[in-house]
Protein backbone atom coordinates (compact mmCIF):
# COMPACT_ATOMS: atom_id res chain seq x y z
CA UNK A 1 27.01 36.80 -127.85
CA UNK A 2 30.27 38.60 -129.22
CA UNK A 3 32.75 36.16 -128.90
CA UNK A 4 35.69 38.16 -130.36
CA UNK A 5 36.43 39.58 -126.99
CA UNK A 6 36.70 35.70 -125.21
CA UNK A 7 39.09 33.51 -124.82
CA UNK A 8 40.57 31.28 -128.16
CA UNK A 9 42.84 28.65 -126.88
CA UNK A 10 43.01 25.13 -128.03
CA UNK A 11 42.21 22.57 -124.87
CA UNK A 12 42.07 19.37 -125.02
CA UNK A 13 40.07 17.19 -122.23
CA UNK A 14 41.12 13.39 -122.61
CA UNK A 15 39.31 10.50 -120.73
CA UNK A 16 40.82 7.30 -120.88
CA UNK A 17 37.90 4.91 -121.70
CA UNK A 18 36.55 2.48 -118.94
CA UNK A 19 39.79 2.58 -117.69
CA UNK A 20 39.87 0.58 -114.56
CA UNK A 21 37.93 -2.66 -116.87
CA UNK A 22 40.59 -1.57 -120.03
CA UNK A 23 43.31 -1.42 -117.48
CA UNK A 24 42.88 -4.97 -116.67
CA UNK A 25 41.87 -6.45 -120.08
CA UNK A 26 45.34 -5.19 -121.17
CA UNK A 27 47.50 -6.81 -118.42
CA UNK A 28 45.40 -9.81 -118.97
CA UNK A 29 46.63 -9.45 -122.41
CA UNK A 30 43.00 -9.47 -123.90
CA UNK A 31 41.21 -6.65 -126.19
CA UNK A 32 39.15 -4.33 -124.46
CA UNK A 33 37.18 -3.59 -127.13
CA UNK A 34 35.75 -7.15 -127.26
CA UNK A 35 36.45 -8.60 -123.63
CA UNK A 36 33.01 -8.31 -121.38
CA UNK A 37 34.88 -7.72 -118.18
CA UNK A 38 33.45 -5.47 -115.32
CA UNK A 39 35.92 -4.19 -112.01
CA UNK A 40 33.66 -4.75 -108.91
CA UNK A 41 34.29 -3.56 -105.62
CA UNK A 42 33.61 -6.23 -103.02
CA UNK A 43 33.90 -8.88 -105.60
CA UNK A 44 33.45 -12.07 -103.30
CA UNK A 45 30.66 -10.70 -101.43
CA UNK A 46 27.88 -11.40 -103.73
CA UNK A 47 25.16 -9.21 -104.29
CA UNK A 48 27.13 -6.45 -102.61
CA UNK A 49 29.45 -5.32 -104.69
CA UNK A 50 29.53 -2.19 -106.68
CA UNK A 51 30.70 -2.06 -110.49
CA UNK A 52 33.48 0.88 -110.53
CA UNK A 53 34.05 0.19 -114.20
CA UNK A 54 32.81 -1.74 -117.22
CA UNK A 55 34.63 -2.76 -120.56
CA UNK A 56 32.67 -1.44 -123.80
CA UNK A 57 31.97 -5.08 -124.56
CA UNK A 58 30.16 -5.47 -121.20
CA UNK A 59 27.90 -2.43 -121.77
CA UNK A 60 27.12 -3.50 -124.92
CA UNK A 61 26.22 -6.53 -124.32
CA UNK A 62 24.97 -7.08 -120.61
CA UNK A 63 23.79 -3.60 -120.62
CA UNK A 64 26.41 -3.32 -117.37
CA UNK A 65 27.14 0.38 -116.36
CA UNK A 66 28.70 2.20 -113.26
CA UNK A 67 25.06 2.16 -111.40
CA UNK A 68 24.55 -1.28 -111.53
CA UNK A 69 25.84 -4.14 -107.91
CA UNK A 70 26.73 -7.64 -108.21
CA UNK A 71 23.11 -8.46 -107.86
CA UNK A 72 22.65 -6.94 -111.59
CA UNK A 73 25.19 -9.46 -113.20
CA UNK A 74 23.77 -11.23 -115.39
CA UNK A 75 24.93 -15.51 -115.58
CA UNK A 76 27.31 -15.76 -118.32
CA UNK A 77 30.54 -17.64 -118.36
CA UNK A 78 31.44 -15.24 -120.83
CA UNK A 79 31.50 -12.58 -118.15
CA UNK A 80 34.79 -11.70 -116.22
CA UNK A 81 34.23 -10.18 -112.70
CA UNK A 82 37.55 -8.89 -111.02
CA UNK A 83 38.53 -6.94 -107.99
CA UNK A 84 39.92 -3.18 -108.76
CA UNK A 85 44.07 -2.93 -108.25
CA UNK A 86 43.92 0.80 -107.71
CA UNK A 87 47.80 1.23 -107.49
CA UNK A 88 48.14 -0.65 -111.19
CA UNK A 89 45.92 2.38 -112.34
CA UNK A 90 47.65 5.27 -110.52
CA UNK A 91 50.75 3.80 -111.89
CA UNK A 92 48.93 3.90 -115.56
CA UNK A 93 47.60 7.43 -114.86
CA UNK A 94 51.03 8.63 -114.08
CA UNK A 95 52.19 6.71 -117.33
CA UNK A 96 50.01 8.37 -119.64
CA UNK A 97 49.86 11.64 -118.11
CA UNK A 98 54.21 11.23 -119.13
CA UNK A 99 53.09 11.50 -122.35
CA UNK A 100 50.43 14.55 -122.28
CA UNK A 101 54.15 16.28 -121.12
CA UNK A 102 55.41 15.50 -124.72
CA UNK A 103 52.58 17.66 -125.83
CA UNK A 104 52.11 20.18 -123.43
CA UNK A 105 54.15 22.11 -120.30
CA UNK A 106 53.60 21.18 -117.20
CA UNK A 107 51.74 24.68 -116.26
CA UNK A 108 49.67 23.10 -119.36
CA UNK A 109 48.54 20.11 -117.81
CA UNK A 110 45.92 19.41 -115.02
CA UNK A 111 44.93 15.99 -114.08
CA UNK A 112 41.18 16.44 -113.30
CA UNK A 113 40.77 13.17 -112.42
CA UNK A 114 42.73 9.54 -112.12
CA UNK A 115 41.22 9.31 -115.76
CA UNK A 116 40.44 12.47 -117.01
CA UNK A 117 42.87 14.91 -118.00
CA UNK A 118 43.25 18.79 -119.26
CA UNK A 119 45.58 19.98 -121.60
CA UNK A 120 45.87 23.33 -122.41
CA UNK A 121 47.44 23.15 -126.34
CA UNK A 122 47.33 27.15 -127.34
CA UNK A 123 51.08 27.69 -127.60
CA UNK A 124 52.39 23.96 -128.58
CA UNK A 125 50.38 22.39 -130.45
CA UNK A 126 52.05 24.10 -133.80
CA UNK A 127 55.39 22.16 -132.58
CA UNK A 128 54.25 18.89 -133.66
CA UNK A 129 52.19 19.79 -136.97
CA UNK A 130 50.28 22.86 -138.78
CA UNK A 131 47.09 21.02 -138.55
CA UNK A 132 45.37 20.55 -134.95
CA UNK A 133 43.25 17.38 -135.89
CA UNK A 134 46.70 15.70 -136.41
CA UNK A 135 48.24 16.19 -133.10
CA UNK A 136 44.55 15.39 -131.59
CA UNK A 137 44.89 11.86 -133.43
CA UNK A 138 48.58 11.81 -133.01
CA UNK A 139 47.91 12.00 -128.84
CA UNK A 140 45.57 8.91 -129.11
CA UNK A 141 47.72 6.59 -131.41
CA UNK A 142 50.58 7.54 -129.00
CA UNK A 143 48.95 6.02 -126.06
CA UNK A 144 46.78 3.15 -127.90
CA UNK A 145 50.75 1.96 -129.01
CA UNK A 146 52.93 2.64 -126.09
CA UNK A 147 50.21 1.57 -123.11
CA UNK A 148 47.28 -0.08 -125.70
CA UNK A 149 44.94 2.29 -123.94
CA UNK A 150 41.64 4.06 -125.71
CA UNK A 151 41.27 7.55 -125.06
CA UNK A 152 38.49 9.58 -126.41
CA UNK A 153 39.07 13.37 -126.55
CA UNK A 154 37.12 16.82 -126.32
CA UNK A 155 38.28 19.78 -128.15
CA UNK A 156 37.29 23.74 -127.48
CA UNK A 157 38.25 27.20 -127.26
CA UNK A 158 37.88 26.53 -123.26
CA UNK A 159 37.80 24.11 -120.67
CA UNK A 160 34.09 23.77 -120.52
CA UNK A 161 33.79 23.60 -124.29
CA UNK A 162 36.45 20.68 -124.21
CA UNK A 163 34.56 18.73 -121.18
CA UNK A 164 31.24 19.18 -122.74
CA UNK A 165 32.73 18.28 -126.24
CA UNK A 166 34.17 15.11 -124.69
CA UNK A 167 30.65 14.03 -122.45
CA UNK A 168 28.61 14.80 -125.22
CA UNK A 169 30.41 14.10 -128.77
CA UNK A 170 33.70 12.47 -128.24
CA UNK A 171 32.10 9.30 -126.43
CA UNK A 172 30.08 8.85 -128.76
CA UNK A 173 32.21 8.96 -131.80
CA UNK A 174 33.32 6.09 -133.64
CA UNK A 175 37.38 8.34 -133.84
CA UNK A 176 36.82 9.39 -130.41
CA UNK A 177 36.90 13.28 -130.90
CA UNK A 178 34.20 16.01 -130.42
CA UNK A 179 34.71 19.38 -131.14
CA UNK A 180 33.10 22.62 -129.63
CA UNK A 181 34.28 26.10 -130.52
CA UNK A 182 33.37 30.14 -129.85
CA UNK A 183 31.78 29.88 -133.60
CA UNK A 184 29.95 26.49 -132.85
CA UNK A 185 29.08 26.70 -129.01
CA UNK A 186 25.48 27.62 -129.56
CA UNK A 187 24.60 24.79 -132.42
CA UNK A 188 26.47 22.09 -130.46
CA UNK A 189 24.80 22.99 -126.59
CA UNK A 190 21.03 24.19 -127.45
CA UNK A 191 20.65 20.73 -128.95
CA UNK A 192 21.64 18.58 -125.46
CA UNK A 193 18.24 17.14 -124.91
CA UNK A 194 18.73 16.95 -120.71
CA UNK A 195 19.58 19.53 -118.43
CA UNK A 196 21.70 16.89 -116.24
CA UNK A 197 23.74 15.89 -119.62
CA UNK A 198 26.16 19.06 -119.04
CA UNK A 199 28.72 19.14 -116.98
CA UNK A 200 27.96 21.03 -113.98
CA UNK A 201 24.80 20.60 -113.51
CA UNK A 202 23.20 17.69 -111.00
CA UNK A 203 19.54 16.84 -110.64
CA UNK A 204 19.15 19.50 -107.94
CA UNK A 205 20.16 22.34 -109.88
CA UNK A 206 17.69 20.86 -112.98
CA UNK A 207 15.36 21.20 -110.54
CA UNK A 208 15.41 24.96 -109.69
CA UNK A 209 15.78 25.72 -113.35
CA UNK A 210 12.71 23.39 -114.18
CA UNK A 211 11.27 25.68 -111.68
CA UNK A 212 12.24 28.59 -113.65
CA UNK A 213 10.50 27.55 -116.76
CA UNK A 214 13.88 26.78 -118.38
CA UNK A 215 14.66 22.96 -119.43
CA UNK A 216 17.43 23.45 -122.11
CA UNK A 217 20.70 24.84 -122.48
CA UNK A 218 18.67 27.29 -125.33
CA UNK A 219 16.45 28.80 -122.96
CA UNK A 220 18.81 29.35 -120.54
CA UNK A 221 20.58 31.30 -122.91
CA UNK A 222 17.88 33.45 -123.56
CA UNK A 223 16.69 34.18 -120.35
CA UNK A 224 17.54 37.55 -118.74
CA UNK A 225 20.90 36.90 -116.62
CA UNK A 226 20.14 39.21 -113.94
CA UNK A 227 17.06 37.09 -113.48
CA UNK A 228 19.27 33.97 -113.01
CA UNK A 229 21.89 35.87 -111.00
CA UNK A 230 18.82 37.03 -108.62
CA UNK A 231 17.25 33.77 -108.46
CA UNK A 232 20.22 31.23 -108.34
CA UNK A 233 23.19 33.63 -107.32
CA UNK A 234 26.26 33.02 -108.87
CA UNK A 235 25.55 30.00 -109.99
CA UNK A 236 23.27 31.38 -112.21
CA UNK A 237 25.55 33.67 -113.88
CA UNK A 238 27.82 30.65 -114.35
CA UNK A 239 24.90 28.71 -115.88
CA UNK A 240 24.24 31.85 -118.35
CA UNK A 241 28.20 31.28 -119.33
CA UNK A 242 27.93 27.79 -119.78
CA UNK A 243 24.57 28.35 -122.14
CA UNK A 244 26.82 30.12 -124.61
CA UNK A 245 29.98 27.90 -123.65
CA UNK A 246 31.47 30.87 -121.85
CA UNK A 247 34.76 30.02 -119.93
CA UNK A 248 37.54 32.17 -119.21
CA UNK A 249 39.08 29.63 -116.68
CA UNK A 250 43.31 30.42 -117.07
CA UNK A 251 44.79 27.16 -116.63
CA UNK A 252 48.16 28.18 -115.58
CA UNK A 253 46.75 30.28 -112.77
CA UNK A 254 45.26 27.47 -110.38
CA UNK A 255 41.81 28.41 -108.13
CA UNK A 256 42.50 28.53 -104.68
CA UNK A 257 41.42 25.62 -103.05
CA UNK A 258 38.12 26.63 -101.06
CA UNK A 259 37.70 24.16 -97.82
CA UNK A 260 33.58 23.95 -97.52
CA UNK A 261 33.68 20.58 -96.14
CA UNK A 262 36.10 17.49 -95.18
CA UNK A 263 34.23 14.18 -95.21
CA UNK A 264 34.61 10.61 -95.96
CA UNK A 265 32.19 7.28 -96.57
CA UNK A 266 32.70 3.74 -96.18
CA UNK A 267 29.80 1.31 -97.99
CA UNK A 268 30.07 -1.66 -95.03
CA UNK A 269 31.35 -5.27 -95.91
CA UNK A 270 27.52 -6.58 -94.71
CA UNK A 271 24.51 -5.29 -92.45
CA UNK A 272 25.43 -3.87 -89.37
CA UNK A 273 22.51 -4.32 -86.75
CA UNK A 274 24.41 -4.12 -83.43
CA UNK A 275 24.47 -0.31 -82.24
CA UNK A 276 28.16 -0.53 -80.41
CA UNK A 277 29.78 -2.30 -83.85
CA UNK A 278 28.42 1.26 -86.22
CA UNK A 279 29.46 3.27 -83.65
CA UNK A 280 33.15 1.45 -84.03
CA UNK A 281 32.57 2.24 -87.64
CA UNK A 282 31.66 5.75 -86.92
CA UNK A 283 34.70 6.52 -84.75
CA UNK A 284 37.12 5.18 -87.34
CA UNK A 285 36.10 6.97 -89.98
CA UNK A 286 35.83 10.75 -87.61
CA UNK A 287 39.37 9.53 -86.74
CA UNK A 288 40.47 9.59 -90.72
CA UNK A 289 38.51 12.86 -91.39
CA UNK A 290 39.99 14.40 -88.38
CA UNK A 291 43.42 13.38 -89.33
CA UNK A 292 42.49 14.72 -92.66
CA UNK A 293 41.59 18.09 -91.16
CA UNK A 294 44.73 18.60 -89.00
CA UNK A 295 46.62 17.96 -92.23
CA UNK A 296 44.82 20.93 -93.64
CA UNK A 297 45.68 23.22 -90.22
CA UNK A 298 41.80 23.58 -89.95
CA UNK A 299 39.13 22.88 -87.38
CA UNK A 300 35.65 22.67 -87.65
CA UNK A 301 32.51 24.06 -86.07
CA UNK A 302 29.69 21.88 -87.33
CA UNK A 303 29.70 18.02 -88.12
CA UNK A 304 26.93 16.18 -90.25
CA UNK A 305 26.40 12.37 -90.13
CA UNK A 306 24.60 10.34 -93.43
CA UNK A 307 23.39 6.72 -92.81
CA UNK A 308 22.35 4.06 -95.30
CA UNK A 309 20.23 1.51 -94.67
CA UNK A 310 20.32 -2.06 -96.03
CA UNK A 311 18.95 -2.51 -99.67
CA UNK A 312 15.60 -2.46 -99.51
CA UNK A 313 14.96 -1.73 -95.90
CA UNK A 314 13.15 1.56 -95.21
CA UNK A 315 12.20 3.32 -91.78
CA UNK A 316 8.86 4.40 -90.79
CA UNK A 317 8.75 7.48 -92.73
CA UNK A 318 9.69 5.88 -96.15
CA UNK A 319 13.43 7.21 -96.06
CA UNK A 320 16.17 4.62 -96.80
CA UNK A 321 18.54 6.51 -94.41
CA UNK A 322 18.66 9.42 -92.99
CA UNK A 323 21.09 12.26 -92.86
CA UNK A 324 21.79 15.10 -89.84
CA UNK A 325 24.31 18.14 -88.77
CA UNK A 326 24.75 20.08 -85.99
CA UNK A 327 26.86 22.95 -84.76
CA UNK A 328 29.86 22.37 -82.78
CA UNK A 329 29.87 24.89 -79.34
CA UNK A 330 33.23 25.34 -80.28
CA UNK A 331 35.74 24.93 -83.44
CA UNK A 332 37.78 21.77 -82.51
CA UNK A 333 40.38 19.18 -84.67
CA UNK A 334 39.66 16.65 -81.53
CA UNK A 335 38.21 13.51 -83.17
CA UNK A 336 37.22 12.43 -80.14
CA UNK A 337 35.13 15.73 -79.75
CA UNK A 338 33.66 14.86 -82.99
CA UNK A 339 32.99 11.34 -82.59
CA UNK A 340 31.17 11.77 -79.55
CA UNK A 341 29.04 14.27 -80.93
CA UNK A 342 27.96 11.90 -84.09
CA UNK A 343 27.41 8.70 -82.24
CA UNK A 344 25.23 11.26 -80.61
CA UNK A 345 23.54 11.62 -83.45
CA UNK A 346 23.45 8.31 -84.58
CA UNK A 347 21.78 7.39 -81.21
CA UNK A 348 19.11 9.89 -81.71
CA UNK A 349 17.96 9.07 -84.81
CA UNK A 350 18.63 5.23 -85.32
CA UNK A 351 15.79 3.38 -84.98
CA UNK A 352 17.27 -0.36 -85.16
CA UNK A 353 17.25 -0.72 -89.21
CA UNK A 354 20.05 -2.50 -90.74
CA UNK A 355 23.19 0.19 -91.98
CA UNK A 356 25.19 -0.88 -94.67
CA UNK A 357 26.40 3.00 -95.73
CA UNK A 358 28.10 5.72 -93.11
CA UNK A 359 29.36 8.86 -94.18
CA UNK A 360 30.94 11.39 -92.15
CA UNK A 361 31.72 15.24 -92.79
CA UNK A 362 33.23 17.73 -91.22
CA UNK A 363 31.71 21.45 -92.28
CA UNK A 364 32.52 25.29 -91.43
CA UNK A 365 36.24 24.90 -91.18
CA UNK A 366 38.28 27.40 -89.88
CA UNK A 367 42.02 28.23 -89.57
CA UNK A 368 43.41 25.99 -86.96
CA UNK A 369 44.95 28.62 -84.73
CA UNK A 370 44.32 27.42 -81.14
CA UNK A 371 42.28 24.80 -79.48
CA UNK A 372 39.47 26.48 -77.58
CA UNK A 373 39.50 24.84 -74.52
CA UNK A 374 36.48 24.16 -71.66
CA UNK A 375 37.80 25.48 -68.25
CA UNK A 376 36.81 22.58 -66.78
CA UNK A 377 38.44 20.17 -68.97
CA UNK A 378 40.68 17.46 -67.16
CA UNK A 379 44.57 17.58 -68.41
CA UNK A 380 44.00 14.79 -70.48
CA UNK A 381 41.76 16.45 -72.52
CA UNK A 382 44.06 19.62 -72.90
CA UNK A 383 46.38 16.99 -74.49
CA UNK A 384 44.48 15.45 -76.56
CA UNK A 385 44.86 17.28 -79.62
CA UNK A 386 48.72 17.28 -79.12
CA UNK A 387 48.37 13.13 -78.78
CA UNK A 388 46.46 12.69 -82.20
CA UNK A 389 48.97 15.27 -83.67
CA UNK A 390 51.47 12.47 -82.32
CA UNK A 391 49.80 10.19 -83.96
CA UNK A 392 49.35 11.74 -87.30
CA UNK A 393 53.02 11.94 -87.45
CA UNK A 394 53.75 8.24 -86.52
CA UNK A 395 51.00 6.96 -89.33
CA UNK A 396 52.78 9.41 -92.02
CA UNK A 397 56.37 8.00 -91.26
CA UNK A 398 55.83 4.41 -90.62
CA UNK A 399 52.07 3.68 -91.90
CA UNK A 400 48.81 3.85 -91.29
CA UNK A 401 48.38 0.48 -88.73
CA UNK A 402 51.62 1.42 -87.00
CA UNK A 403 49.54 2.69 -84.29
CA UNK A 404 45.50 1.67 -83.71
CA UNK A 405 42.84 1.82 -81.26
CA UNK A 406 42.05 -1.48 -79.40
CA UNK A 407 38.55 -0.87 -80.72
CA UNK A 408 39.27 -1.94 -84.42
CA UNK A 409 40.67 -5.10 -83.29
CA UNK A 410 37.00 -5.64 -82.42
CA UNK A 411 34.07 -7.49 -84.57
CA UNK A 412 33.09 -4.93 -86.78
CA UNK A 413 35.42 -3.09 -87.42
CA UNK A 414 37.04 -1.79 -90.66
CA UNK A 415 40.02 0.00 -90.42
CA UNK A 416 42.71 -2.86 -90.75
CA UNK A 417 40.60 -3.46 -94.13
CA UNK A 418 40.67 0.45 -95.51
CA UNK A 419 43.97 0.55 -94.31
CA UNK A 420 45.19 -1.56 -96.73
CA UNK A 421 43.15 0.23 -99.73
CA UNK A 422 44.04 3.05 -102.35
CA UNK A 423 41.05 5.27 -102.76
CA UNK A 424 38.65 2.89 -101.20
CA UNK A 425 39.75 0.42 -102.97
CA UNK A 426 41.88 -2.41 -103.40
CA UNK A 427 45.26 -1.82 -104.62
CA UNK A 428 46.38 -4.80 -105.63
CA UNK A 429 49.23 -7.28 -105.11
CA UNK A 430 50.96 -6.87 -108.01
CA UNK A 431 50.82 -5.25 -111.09
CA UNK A 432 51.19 -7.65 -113.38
């Protein structure tokens, strides 16, 4: 590879470290270093809940991770379990991404997540000292004094090198910093063990290369490209790039945002058995992602609907849940068009188990430029897209429960709850 003709910025890709559990071992005024503490969604409900974030000192010592639900938590007065406050984060996110703008312009800087951020360093970094390991550690001690935060920090020549740099090197670095460059790109990937390690790349897509013959980063780099183009389409020409830590991603000129889907998921506060209380479920959450999609000026011509069952519960085939699309006959933003076509689905393939997961998406989106309308549709239908419009713009000016359906005043139903949550969360009273 002849990397004189590629991209040589300096980027920078900083995680904040477990930064919902560090988050709240700081307001608690405790040391997050050596405070087990764990955020759990659904706290109260035991044996529910999910942890969304652990503190090092939990990992380390209840072996407590992201994967793991209430049931996993182990009996330790030692052991703080609290509920997540996700406005006290997004107000920390928005504090410490303040300070990435002492470093970098804002054309620099691109939050890639509420705790991940990319900062693109090529033409600043010289402004605060001639040596670039200085600023890196400079950035950290900035935000360990002002907001007594941990960061950990991937450096490259390139986006990718700087996320792969941070997954695989900075995490795992007593200082916190990993470096990848053009010169050290193919010593620093060939040697990631697993496939599913790099960024990018899910179990599915380790699959298909398994497939291929190819199980490391090395071999993909040494397989013919066209080959991987032919076999894997783009995706395969992206995964030749990434083999040689190829990236010529311009930060300042932002993708265009490519609509493949609109969807949203709710994990349920207990088992739903009763068919008319998951089809209350189901209907709220078509309502948000239709909402969502008229926000977007798009409609839709297909809809797919995922079920969970209870944990442990299985159907007759084995399957813990089951998951189904189907084609709209015509592109619509009517959620009640949508709804009744997934508690159609739901009916059909429901066969009395226990939910306790629904997930709703919208797919094949379209400009919204004109309801298509049935001839034979009464005038109330004809209206109804103008109604939930109506609606849409009530919610936005005076809040989400300004204006309901009688249906989630009903047993069962969740959207007074998710109303009052940030993200899917809780956001908190206070944040103090």
């Amino acid at each position: 590879m002849d990397y004189s003709t590629e991209p040589r910025g300096i980027y920078l890709m900083v995680d904040n470290k477990s930064f919902y559990a560090t988050v709240e071992c700081v307001v608690r005024g405790l040391d997050p270093l050596t405070t087990p503490l764990v955020v759990m969604s659904e706290a109260a409900n035991v044996g529910q809940g999910l942890i969304l974030s652990s503190s090092p000192a939990a990992k380390q010592l209840f072996g407590l991770h992201n994967v793991n639900r209430a049931r996993d938590l182990p009996v330790d007065e030692r052991l703080l379990v609290v509920p997540p406050r996700m406005n006290l984060y997004l107000a920390k996110n928005l504090a410490i991404n303040e300070i990435f703008r002492e470093f970098v312009a804002d054309e620099d800087l691109l939050p890639y997540s509420i705790d991940e951020s990319l900062l693109n360093l090529t033409h600043s970094w010289r402004l605060k000292s001639d040596n670039l390991l200085t600023v890196v550690r400079q950035l950290q001690t900035e935000i360990k004094q002002r907001l007594q935060l941990v960061v950990t920090i991937g450096v490259g020549n390139n986006p990718l090198q700087a996320k792969v740099a941070l997954d695989i090197y900075a995490k795992h670095s007593p200082v916190g910093i990993g470096i990848i460059t053009n010169h050290t790109a193919p010593v620093r990937l060939w040697v990631i063990p697993e496939l599913t390690m790099v960024w990018g790349i899910n179990t599915h897509l380790a699959q298909r290369l398994q497939r291929l013959g190819l199980h490391n980063l090395k071999q993909v780099a040494h397989a013919d490209p066209y080959q991987l183009k032919a076999a894997l389409g783009q995706t395969g020409a992206r995964l030749y790039a990434t083999a040689w830590g190829v990236d010529r991603t311009t930060l300042s000129r932002r993708p265009l945002r490519r609509d493949q889907s609109i969807g949203n998921s709710q994990v349920l506060p207990r088992d739903y058995v009763k068919p008319q209380a998951i089809k209350v479920v189901i209907a709220e959450i078509t309502a948000q992602v239709a909402a969502r999609l008229r926000a977007r000026h798009k409609q839709a011509g297909g809809v797919r609907l995922q079920i969970g069952y209870a944990f442990g519960t299985v159907d007759q085939a084995g399957r813990a849940g089951f998951a189904h699309a189907q084609h709209l006959s015509a592109l619509t933003a009517d959620e009640r068009k949508l709804t009744r076509v997934l508690q159609a689905l739901f009916d059909q393939y429901w066969t009395g188990q226990p939910v306790r997961h629904v997930a709703i998406a919208v797919t094949h989106l379209s400009p919204a430029q004109g309801e298509q309308l049935d001839l034979f549709a009464t005038k109330a239908e004809t209206l109804a897209l103008d109604v939930a419009q109506t609606v849409d713009q009530i919610r936005q000016r005076f809040g989400k429960t300004a204006i309901m359906k009688a249906s989630s005043l009903t047993a069962g139903a969740t959207f007074l709850a998710r109303a009052r949550q940030v993200g899917g969360h809780n956001g908190g009273q206070s944040f103090e």
